[in-house]
N, C-alpha and C. Protein backbone atom coordinates (compact mmCIF):
# COMPACT_ATOMS: atom_id res chain seq x y z
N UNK A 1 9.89 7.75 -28.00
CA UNK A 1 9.97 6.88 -26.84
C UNK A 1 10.76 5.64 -27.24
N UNK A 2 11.19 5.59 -26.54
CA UNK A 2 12.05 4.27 -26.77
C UNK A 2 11.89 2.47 -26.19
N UNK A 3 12.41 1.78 -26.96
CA UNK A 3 11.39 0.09 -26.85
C UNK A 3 12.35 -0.51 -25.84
N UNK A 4 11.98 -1.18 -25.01
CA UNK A 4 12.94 -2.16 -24.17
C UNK A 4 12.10 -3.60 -24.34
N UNK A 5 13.11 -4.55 -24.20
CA UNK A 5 12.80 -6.02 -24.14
C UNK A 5 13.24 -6.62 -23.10
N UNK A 6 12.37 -7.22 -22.48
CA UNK A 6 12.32 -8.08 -21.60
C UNK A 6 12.60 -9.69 -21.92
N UNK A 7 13.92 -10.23 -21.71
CA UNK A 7 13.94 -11.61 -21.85
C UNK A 7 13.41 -12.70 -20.86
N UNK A 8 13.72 -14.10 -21.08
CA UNK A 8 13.60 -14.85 -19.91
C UNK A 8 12.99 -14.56 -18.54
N UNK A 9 11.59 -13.92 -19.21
CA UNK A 9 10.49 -13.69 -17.89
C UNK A 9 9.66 -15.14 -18.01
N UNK A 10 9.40 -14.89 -16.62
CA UNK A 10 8.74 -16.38 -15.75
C UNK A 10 7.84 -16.82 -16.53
N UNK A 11 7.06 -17.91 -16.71
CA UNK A 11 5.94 -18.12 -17.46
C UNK A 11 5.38 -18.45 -16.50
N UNK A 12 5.47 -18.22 -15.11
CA UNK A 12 4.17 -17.72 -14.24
C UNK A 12 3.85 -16.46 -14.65
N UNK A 13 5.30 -15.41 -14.00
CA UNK A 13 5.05 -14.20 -14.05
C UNK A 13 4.16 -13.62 -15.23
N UNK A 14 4.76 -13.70 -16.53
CA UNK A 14 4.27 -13.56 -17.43
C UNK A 14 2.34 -14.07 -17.39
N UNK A 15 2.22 -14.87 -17.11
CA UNK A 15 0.38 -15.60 -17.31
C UNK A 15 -0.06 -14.26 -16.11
N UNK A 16 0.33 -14.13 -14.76
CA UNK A 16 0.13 -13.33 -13.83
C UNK A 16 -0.28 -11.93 -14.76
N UNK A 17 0.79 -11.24 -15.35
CA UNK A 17 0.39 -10.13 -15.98
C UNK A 17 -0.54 -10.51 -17.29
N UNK A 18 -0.56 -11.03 -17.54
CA UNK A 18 -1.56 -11.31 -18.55
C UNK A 18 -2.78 -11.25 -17.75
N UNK A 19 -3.66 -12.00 -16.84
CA UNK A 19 -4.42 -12.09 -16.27
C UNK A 19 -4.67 -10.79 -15.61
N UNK A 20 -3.59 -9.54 -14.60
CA UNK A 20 -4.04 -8.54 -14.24
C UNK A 20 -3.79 -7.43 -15.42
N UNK A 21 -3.68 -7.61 -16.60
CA UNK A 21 -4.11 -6.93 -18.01
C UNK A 21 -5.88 -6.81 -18.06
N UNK A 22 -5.77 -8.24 -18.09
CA UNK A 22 -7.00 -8.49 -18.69
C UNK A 22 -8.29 -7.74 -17.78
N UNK A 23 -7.83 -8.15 -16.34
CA UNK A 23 -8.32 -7.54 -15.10
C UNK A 23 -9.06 -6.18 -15.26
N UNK A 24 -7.98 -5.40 -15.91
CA UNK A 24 -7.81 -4.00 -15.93
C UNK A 24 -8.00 -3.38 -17.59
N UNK A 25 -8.63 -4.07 -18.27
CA UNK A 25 -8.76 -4.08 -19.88
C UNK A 25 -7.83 -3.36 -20.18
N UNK A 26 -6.47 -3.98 -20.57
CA UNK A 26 -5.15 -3.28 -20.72
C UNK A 26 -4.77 -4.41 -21.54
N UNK A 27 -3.95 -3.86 -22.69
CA UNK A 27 -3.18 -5.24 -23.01
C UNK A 27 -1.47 -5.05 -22.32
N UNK A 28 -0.91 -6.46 -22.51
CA UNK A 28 0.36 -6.79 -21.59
C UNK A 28 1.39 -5.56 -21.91
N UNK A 29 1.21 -5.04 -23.01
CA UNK A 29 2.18 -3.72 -23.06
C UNK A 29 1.89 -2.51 -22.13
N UNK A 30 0.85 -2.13 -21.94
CA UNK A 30 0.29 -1.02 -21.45
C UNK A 30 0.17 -1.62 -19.47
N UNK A 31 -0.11 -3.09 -19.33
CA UNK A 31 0.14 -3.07 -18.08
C UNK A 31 1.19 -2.80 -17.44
N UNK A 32 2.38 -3.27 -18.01
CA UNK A 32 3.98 -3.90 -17.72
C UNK A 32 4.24 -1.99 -17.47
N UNK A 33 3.78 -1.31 -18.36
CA UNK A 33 3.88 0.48 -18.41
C UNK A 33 3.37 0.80 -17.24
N UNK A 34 2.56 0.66 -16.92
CA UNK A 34 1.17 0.91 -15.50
C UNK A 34 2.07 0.35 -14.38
N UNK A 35 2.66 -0.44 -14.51
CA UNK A 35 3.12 -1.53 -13.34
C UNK A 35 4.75 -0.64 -12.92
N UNK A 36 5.62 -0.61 -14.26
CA UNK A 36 6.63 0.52 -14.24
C UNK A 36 6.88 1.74 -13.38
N UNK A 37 6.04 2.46 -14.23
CA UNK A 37 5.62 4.09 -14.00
C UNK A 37 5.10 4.09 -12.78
N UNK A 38 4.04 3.27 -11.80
CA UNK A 38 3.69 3.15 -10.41
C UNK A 38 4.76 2.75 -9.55
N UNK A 39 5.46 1.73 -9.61
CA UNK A 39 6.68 1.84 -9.19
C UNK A 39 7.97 2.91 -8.98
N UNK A 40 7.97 3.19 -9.97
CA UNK A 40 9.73 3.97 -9.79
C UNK A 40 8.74 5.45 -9.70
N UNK A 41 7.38 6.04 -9.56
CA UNK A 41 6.75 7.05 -9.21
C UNK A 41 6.03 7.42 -7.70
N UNK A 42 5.99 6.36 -7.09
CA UNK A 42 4.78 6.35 -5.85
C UNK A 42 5.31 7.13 -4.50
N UNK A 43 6.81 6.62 -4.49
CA UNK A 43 7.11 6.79 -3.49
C UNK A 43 7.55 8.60 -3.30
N UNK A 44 8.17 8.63 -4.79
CA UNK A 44 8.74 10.17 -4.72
C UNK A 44 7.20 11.21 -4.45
N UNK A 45 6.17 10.84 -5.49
CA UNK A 45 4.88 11.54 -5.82
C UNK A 45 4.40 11.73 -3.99
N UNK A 46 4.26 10.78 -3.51
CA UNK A 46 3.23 10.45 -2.66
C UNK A 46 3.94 9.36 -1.55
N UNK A 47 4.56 10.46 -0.40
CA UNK A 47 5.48 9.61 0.52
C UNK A 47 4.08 8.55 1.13
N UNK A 48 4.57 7.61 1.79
CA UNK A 48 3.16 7.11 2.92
C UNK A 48 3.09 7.79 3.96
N UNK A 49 1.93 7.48 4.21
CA UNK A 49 1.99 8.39 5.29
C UNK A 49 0.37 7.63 5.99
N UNK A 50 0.73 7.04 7.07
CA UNK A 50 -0.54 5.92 7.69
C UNK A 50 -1.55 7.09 8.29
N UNK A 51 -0.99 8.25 8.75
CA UNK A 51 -2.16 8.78 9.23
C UNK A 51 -3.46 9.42 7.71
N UNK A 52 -2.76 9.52 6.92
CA UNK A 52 -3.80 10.47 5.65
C UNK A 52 -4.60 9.24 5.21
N UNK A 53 -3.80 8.06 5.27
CA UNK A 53 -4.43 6.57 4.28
C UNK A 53 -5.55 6.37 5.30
N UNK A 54 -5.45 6.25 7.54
CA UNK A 54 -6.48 6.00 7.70
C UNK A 54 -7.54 6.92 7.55
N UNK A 55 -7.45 8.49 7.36
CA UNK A 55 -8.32 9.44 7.18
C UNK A 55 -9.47 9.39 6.00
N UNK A 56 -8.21 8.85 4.89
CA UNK A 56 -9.12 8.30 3.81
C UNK A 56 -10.16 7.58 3.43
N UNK A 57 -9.63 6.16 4.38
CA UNK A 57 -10.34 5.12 4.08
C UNK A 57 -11.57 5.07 5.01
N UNK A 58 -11.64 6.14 6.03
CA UNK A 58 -12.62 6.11 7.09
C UNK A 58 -13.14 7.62 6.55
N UNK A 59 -12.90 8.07 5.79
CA UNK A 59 -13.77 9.96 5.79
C UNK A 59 -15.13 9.58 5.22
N UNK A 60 -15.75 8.55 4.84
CA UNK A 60 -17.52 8.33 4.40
C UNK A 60 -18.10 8.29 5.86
N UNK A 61 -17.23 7.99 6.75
CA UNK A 61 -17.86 7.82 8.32
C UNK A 61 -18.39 9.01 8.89
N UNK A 62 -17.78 9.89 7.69
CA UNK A 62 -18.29 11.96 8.59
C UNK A 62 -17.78 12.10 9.91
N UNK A 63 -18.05 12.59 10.92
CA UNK A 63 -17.29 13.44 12.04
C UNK A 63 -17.67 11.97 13.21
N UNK A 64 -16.86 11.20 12.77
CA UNK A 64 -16.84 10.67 14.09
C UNK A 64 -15.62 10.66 15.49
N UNK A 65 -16.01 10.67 16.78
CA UNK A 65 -15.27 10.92 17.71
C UNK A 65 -15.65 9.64 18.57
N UNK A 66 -14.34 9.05 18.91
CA UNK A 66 -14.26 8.18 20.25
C UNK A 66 -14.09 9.04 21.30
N UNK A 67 -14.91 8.34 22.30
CA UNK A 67 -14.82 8.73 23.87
C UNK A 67 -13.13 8.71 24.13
N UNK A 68 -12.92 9.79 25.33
CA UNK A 68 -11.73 9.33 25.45
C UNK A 68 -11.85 8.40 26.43
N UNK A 69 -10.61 7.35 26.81
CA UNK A 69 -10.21 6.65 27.46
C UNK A 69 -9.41 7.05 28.75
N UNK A 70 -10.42 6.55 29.82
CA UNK A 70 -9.64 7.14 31.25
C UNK A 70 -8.22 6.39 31.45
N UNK A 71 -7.41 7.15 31.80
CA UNK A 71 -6.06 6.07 32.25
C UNK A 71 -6.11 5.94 33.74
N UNK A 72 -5.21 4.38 34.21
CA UNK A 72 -5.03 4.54 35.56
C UNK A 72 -3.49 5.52 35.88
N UNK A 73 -3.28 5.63 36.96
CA UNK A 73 -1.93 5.52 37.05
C UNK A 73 -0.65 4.70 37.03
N UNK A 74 0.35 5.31 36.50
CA UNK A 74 1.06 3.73 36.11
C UNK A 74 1.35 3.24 37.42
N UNK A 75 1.41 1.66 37.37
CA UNK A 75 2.00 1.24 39.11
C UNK A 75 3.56 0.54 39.05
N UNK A 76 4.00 0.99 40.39
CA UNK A 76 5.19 0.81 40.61
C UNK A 76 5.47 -0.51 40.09
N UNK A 77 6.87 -1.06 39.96
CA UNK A 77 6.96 -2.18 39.62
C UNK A 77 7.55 -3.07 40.46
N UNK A 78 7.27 -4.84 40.41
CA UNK A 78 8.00 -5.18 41.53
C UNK A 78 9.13 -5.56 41.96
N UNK A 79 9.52 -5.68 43.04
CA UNK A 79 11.32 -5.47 43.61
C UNK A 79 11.28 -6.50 44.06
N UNK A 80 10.97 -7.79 44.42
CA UNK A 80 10.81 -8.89 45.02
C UNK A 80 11.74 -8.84 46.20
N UNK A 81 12.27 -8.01 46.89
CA UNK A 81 12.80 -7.57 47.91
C UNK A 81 12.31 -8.48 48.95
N UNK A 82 12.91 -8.87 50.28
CA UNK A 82 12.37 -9.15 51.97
C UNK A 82 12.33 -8.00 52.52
């Protein structure tokens, strides 16, 4: 595997990953890897897709169903005509 260096990173940025290292009991090498590899991987792996994410985040709810919703008819619109 091969080493890359990172120069003239922020000394926010830098404290930032330090802190979500620590977050994640990772040290700054292994995050900056985590942070990488999720990036240039997420999108190819795993397009988005809003309908599966809300299925997800709501499937502990078990089989729930909303009523449906009666519609009116749509109404004409106005012509301010005499």
């Amino acid at each position: 595997m091969n080493n890359i260096t990172i120069s003239n990173l922020d000394d926010d940025i830098k404290s930032r990953l330090k802190k979500r290292a620590e977050k994640h009991g990772r040290s700054l090498e292994e995050e900056a890897r985590e942070i990488l590899c999720m990036a240039l991987t997420e999108n190819h792996e795993h397009p988005i897709n809003l309908a599966t994410i809300l299925e997800e985040r709501f499937a502990n709810l078990g089989d729930l169903e909303l009523p449906e919703i009666l519609r009116e008819p749509i109404r004409t619109g106005s012509t301010f005509e005499e």
